[in-house]
PDB file of N, CA and C in Angstrom:
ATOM      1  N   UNK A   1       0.844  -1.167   0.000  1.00  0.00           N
ATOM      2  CA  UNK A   1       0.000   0.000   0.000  1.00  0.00           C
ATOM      3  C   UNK A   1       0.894   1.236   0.000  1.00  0.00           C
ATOM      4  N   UNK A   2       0.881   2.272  -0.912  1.00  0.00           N
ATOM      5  CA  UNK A   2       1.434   3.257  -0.760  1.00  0.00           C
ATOM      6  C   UNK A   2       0.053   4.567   0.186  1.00  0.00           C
ATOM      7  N   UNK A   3       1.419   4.904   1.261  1.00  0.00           N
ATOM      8  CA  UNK A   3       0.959   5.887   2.265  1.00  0.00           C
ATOM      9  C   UNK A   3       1.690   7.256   2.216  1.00  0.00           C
ATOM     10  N   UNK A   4       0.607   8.387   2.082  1.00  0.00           N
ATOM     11  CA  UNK A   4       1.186   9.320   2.739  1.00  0.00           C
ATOM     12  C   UNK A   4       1.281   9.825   4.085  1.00  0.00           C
ATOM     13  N   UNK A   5       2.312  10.444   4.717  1.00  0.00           N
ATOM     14  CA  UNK A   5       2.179  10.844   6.370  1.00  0.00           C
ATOM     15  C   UNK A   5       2.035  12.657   6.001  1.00  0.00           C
ATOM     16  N   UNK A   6       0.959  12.584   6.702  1.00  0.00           N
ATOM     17  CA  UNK A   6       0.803  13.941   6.424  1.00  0.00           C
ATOM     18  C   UNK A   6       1.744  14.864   7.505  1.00  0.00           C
ATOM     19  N   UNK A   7       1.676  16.213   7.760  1.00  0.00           N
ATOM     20  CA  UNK A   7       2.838  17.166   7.367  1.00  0.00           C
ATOM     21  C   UNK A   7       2.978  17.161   9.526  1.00  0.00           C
ATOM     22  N   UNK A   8       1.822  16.417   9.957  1.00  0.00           N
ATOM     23  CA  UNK A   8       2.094  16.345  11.225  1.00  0.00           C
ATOM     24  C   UNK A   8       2.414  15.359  12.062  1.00  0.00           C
ATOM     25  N   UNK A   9       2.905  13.920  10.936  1.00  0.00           N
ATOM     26  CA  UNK A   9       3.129  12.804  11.570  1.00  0.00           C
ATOM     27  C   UNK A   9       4.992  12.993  11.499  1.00  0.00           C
ATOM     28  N   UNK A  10       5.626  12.442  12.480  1.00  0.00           N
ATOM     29  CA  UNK A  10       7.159  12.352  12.226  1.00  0.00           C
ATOM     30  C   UNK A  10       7.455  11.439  10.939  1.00  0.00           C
ATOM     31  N   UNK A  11       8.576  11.997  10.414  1.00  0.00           N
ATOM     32  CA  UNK A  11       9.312  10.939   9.298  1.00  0.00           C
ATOM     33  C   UNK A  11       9.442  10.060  10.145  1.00  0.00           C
ATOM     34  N   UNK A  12      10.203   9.538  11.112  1.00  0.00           N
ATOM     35  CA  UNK A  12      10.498   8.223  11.205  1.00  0.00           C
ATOM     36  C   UNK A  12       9.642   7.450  11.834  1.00  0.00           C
ATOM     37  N   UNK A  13       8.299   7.535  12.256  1.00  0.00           N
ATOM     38  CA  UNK A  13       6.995   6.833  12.319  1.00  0.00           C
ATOM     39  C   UNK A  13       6.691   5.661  10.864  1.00  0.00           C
ATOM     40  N   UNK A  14       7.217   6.596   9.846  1.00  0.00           N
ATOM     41  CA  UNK A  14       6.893   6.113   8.708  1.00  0.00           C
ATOM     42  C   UNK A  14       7.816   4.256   8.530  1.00  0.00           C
ATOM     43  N   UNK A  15       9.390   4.665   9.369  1.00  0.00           N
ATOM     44  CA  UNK A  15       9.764   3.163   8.750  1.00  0.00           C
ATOM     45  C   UNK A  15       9.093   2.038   9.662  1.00  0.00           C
ATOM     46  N   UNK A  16       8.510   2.586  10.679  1.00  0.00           N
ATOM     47  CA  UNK A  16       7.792   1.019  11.341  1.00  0.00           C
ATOM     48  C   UNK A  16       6.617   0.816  10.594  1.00  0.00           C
ATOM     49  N   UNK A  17       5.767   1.392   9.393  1.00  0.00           N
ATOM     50  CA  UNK A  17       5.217   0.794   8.604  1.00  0.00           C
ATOM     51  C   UNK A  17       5.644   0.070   7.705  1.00  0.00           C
ATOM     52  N   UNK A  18       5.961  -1.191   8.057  1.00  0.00           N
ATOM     53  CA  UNK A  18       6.809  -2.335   7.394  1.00  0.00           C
ATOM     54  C   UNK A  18       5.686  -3.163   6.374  1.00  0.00           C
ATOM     55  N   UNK A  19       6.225  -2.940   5.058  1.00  0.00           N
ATOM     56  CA  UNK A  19       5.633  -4.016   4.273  1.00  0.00           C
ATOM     57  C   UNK A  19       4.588  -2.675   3.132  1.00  0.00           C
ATOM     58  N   UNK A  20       4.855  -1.679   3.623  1.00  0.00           N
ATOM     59  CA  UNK A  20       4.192  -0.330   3.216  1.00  0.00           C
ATOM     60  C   UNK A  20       4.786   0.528   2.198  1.00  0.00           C
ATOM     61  N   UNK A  21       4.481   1.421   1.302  1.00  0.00           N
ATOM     62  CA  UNK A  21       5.835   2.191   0.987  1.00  0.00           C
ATOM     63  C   UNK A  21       5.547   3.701   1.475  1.00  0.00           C
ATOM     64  N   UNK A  22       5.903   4.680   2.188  1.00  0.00           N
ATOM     65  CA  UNK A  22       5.347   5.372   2.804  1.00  0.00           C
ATOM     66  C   UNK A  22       6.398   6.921   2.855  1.00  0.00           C
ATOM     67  N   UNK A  23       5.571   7.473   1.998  1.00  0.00           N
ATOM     68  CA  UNK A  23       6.069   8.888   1.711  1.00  0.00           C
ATOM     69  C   UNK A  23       5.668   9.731   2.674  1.00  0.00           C
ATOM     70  N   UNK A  24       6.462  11.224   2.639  1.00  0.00           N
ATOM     71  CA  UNK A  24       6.198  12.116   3.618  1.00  0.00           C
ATOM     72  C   UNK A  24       5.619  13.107   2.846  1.00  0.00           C
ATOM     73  N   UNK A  25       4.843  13.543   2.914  1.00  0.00           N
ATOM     74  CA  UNK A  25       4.344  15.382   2.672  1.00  0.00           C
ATOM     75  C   UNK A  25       5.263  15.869   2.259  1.00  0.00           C
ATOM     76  N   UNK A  26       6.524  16.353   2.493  1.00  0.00           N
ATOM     77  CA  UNK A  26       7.527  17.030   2.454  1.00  0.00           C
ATOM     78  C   UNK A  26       8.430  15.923   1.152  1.00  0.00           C
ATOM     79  N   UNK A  27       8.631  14.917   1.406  1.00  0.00           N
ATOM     80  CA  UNK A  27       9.687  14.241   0.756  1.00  0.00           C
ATOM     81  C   UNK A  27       8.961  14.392  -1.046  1.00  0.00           C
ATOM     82  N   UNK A  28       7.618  14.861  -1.070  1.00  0.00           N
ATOM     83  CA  UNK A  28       6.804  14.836  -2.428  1.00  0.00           C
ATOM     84  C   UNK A  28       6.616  16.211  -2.732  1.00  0.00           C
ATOM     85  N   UNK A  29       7.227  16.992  -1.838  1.00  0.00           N
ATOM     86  CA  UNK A  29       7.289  18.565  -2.136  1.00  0.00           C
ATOM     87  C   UNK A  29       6.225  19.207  -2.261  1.00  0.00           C
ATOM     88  N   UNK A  30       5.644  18.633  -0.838  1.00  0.00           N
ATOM     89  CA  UNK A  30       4.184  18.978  -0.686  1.00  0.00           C
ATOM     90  C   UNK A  30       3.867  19.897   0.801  1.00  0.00           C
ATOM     91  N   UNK A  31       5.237  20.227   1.287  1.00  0.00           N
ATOM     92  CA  UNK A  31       5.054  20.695   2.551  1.00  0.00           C
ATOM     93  C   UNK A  31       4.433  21.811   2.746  1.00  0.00           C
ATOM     94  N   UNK A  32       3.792  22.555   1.804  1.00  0.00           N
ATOM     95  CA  UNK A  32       3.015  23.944   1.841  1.00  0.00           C
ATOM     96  C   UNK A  32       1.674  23.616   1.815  1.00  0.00           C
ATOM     97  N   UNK A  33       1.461  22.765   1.330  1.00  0.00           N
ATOM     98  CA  UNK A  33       0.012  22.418   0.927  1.00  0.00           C
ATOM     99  C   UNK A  33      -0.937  22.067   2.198  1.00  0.00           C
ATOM    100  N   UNK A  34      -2.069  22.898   1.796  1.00  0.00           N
ATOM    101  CA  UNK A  34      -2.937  22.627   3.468  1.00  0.00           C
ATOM    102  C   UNK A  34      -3.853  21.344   3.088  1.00  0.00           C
ATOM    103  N   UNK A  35      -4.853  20.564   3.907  1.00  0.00           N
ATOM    104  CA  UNK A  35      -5.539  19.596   3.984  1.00  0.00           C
ATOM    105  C   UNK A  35      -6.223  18.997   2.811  1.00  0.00           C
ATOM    106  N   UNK A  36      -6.907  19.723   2.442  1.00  0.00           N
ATOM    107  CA  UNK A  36      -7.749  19.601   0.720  1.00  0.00           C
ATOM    108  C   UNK A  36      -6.700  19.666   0.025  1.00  0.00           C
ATOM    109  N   UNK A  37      -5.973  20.376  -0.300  1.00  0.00           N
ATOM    110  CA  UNK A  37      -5.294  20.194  -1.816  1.00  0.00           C
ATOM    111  C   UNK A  37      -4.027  18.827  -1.347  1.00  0.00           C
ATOM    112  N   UNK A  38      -3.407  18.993  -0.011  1.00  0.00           N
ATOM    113  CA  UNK A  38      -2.808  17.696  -0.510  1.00  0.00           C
ATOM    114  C   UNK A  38      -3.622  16.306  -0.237  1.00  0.00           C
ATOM    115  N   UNK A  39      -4.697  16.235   0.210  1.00  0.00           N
ATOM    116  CA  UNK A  39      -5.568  15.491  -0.400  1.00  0.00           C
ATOM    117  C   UNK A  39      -5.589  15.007  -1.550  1.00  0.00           C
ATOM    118  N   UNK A  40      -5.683  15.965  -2.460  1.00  0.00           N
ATOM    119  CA  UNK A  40      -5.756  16.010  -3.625  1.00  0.00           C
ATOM    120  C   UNK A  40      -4.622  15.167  -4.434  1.00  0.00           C
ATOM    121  N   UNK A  41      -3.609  16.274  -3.582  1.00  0.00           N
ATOM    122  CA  UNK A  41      -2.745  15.393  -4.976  1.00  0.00           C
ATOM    123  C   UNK A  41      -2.239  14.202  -4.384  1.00  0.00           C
ATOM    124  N   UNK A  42      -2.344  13.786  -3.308  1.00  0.00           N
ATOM    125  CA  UNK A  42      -2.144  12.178  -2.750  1.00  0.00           C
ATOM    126  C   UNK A  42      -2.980  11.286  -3.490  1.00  0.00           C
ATOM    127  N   UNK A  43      -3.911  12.385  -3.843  1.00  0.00           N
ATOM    128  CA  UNK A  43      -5.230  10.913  -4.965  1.00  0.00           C
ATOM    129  C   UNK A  43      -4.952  10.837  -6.111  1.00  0.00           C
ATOM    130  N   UNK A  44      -4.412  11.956  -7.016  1.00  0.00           N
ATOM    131  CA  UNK A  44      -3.682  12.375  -7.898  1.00  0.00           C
ATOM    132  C   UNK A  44      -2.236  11.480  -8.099  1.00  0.00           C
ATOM    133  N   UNK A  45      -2.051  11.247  -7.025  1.00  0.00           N
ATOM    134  CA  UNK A  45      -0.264  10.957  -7.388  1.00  0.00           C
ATOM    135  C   UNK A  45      -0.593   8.962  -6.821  1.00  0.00           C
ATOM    136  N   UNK A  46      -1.479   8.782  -6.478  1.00  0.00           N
ATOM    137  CA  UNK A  46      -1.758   7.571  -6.837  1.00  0.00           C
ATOM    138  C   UNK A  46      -2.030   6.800  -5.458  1.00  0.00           C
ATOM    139  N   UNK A  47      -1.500   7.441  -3.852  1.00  0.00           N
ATOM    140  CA  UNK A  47      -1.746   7.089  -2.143  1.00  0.00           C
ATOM    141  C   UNK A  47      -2.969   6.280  -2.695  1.00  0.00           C
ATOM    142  N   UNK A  48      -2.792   5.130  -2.036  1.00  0.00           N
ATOM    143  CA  UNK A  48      -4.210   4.629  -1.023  1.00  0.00           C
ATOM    144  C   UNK A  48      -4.651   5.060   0.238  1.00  0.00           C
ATOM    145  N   UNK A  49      -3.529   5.605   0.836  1.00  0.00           N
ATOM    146  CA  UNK A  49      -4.229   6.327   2.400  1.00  0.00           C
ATOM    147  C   UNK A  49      -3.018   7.700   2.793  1.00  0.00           C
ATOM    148  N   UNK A  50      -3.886   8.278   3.414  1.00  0.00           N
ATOM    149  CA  UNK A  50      -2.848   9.138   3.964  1.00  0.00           C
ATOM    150  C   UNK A  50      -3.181   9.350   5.699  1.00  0.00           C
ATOM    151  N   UNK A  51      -2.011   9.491   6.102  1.00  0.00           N
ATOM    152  CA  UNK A  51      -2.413   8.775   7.762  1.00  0.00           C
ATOM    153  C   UNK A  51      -1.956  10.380   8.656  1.00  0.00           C
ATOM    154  N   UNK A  52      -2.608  10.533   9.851  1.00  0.00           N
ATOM    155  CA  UNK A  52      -2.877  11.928  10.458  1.00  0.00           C
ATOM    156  C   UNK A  52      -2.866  12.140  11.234  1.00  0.00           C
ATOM    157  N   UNK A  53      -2.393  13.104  12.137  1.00  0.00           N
ATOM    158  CA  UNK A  53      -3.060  13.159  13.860  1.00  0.00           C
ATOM    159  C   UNK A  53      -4.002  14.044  13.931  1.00  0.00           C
ATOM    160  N   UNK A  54      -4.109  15.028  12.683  1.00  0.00           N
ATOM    161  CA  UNK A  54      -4.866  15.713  12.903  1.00  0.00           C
ATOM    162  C   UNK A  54      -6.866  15.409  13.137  1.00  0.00           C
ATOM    163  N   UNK A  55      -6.853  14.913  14.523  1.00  0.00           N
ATOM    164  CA  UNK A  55      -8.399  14.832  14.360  1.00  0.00           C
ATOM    165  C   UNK A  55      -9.631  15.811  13.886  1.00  0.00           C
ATOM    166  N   UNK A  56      -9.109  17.082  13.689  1.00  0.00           N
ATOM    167  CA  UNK A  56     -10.005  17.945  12.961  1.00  0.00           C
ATOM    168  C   UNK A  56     -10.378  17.751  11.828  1.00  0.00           C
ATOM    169  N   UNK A  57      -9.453  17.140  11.054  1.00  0.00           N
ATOM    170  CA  UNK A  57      -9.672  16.811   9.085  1.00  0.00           C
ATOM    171  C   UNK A  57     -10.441  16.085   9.035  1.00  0.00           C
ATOM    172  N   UNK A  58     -11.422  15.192   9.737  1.00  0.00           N
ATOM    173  CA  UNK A  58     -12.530  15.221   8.791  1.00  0.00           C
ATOM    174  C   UNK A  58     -13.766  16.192   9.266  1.00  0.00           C
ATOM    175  N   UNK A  59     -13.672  17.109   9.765  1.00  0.00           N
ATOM    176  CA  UNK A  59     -14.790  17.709  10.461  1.00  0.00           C
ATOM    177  C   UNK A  59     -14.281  19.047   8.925  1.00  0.00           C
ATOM    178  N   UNK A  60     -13.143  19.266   8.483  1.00  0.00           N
ATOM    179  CA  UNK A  60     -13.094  20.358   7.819  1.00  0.00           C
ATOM    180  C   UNK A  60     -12.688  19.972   6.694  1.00  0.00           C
ATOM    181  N   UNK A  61     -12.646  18.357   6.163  1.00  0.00           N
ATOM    182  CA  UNK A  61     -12.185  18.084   4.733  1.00  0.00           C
ATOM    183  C   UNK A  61     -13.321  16.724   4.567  1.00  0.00           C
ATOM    184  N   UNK A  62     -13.892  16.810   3.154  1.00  0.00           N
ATOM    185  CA  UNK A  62     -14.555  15.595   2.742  1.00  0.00           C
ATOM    186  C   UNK A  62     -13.215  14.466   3.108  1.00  0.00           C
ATOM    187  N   UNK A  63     -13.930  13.549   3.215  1.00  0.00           N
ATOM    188  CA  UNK A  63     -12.979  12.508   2.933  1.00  0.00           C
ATOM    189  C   UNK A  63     -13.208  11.225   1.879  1.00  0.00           C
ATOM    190  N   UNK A  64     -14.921  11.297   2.247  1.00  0.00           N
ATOM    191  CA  UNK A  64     -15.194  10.586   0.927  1.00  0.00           C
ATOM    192  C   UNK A  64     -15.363  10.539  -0.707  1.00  0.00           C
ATOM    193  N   UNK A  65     -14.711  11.859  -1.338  1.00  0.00           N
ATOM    194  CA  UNK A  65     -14.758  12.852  -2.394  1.00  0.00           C
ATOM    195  C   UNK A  65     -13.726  12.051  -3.280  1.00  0.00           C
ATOM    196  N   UNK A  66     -12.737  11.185  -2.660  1.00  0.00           N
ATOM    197  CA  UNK A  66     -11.209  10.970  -3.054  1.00  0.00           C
ATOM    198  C   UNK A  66     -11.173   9.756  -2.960  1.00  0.00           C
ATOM    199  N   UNK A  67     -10.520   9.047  -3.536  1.00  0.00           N
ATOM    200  CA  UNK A  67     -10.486   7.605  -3.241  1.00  0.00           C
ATOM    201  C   UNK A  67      -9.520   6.502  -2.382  1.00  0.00           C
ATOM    202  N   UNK A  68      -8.767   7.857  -1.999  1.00  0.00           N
ATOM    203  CA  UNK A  68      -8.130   7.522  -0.903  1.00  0.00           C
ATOM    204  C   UNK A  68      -8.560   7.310   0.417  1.00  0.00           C
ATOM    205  N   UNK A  69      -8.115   6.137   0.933  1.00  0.00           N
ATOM    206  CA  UNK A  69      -8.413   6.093   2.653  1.00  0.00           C
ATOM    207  C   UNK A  69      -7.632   7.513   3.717  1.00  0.00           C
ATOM    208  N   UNK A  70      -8.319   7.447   4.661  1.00  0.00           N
ATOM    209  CA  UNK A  70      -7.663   8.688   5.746  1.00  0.00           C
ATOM    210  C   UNK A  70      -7.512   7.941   6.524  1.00  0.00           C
ATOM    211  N   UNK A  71      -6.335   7.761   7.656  1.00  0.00           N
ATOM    212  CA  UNK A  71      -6.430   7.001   8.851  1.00  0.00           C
ATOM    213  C   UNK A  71      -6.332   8.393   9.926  1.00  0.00           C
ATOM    214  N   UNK A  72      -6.988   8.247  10.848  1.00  0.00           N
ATOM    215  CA  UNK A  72      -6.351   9.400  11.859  1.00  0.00           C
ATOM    216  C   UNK A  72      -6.067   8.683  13.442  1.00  0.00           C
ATOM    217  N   UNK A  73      -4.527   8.892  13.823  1.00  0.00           N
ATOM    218  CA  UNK A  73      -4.124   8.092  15.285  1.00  0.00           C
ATOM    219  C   UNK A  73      -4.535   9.338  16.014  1.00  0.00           C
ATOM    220  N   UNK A  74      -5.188   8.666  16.547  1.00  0.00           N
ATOM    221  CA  UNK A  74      -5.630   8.857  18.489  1.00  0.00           C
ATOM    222  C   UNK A  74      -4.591   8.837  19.220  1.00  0.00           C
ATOM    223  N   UNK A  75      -3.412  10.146  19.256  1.00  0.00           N
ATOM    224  CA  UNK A  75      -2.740   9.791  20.637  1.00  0.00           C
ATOM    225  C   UNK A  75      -2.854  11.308  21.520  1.00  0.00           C
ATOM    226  N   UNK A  76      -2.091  11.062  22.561  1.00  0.00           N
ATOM    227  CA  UNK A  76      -1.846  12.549  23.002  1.00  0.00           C
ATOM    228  C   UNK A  76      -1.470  13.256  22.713  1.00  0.00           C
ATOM    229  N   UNK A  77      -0.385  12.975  21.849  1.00  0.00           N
ATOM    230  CA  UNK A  77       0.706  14.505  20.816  1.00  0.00           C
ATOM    231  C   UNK A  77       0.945  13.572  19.644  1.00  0.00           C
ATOM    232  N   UNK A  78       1.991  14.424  18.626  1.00  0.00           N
ATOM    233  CA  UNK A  78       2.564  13.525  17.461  1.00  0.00           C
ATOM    234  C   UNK A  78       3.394  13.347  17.744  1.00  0.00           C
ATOM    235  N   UNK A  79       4.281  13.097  18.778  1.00  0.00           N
ATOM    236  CA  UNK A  79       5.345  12.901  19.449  1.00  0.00           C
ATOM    237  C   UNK A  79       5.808  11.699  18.880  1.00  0.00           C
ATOM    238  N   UNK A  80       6.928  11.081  17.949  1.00  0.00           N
ATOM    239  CA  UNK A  80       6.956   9.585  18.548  1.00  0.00           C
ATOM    240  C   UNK A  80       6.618   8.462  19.336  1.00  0.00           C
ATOM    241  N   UNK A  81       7.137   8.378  20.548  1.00  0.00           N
ATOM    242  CA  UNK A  81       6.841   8.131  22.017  1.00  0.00           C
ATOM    243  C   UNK A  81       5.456   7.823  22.102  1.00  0.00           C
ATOM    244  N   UNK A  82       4.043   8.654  21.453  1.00  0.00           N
ATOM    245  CA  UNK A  82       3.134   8.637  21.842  1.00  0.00           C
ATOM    246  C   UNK A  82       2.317   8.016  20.376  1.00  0.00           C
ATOM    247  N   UNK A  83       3.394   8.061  19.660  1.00  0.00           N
ATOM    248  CA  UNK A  83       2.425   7.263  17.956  1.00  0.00           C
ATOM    249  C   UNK A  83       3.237   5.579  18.262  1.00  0.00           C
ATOM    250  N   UNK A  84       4.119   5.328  18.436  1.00  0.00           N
ATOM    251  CA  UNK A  84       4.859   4.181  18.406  1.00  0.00           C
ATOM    252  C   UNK A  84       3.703   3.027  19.060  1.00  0.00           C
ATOM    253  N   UNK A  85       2.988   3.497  19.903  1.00  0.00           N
ATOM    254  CA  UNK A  85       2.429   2.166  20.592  1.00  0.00           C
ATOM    255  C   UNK A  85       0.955   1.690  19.477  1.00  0.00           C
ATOM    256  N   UNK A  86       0.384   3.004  18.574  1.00  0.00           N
ATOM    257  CA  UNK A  86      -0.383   2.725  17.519  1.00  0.00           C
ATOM    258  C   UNK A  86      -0.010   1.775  16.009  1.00  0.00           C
ATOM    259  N   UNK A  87       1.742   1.671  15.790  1.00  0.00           N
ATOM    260  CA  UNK A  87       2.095   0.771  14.872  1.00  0.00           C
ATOM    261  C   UNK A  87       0.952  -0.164  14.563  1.00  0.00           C
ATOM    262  N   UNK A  88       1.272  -1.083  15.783  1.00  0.00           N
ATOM    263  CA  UNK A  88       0.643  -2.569  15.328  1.00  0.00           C
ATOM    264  C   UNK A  88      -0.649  -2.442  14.778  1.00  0.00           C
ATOM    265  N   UNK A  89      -1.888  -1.874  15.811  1.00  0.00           N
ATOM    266  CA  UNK A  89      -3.231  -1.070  15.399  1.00  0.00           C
ATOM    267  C   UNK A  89      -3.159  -0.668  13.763  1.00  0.00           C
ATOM    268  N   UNK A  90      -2.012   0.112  13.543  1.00  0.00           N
ATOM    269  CA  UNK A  90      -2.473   0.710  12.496  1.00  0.00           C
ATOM    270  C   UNK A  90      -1.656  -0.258  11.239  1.00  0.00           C
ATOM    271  N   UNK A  91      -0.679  -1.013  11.323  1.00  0.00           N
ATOM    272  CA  UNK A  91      -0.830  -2.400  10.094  1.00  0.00           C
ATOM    273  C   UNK A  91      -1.620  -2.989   9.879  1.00  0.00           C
ATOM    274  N   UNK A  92      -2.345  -3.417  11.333  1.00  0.00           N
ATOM    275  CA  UNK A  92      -3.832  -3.933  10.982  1.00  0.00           C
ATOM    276  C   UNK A  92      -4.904  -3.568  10.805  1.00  0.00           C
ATOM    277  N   UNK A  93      -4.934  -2.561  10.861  1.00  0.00           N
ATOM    278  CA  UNK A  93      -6.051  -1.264  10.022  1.00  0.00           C
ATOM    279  C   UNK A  93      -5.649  -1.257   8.210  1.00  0.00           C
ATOM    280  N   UNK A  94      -4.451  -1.517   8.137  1.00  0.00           N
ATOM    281  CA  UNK A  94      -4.161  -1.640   6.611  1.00  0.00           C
ATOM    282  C   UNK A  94      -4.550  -2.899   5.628  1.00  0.00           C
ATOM    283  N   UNK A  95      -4.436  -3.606   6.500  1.00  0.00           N
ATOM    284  CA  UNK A  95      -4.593  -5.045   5.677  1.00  0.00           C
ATOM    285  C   UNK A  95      -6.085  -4.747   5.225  1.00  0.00           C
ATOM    286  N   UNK A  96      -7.012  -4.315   5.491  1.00  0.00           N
ATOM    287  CA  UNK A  96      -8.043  -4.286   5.426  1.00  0.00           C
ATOM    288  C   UNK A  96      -8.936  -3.169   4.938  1.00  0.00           C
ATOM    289  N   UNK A  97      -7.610  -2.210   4.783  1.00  0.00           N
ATOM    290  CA  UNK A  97      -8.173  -0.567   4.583  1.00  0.00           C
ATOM    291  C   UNK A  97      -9.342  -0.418   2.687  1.00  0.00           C
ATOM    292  N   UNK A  98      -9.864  -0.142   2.943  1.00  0.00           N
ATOM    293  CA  UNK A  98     -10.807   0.349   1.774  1.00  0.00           C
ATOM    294  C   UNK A  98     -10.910   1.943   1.375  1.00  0.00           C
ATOM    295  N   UNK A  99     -10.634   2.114  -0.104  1.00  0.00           N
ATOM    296  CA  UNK A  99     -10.974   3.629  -0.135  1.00  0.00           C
ATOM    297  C   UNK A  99     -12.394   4.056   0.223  1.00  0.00           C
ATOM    298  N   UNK A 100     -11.340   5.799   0.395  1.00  0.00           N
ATOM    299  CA  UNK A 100     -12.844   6.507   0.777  1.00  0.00           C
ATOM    300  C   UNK A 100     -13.391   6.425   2.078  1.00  0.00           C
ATOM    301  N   UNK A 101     -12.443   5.354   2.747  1.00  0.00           N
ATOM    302  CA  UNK A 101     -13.160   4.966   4.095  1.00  0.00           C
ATOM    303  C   UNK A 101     -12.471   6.381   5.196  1.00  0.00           C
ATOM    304  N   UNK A 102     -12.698   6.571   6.010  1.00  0.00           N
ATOM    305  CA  UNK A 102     -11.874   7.379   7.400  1.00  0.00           C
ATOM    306  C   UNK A 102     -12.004   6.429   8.703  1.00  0.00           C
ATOM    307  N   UNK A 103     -11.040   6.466   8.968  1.00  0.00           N
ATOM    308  CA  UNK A 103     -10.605   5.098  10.300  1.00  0.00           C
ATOM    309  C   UNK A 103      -9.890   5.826  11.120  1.00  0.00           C
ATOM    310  N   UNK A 104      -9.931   5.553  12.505  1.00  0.00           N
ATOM    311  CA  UNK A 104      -9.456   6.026  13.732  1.00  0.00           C
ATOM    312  C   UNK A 104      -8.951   4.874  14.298  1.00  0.00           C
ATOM    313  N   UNK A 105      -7.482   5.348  14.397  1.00  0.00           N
ATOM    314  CA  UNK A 105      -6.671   4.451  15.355  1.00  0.00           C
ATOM    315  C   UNK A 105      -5.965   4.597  16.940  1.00  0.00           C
ATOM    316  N   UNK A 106      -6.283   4.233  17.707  1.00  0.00           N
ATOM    317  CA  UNK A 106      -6.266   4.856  19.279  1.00  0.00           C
ATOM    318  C   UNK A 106      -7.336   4.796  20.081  1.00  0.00           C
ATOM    319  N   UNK A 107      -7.463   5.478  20.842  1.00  0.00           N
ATOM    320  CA  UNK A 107      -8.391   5.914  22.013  1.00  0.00           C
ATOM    321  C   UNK A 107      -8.996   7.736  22.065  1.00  0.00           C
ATOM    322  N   UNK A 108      -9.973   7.720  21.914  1.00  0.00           N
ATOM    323  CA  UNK A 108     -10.507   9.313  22.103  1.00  0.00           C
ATOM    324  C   UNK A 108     -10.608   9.198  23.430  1.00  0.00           C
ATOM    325  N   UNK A 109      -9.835  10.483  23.590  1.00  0.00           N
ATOM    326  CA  UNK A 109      -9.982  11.204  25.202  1.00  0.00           C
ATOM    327  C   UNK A 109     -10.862  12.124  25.289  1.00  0.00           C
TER     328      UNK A 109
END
């Protein structure tokens, strides 16, 4: 599955998605781009999902418009430290991921 990490997940979150190929916002020269348009071109440039902390994006971006999946982790910050324990959760949110879908990985506080 190719993933994008959007512009608030750490790069190196990305290599414990093993078995994934998983670009950064930035590494696609996309680091200016706000919610909708790199949406866009993640659907454009071919993502099956693009993964988030931001829990606001779907309250302020369609998600079903695109045929890309959204994942958004549930942690306390984007800290490393605090995404690392969502890995496993979120490989197995992949095996199974469907476009268009929006999936939450974590715990809402």
């Amino acid at each position: 599955m190719k993933i994008l990490l959007d512009h608030c997940v750490p790069k190196r979150f990305g290599s414990r998605l093993t078995g994934h190929e998983v670009f950064t916002a930035a590494s696609q020269g996309w680091e200016f781009k706000k919610n909708g348009e790199l949406m866009k071109s993640a659907a454009v440039a071919g993502f099956d999902a693009m993964v988030t902390v931001d829990q606001n994006l779907p309250y302020q971006q369609s998600t079903s418009d695109l045929p890309l999946a959204v994942v958004v982790l549930l942690a306390r910050s984007n800290d490393i430290s605090d995404l690392v324990v969502l890995v496993e959760p979120l490989l197995a949110v992949l095996e199974t991921l469907q476009p268009k879908s929006l999936i939450y990985v974590g715990r809402r506080r």
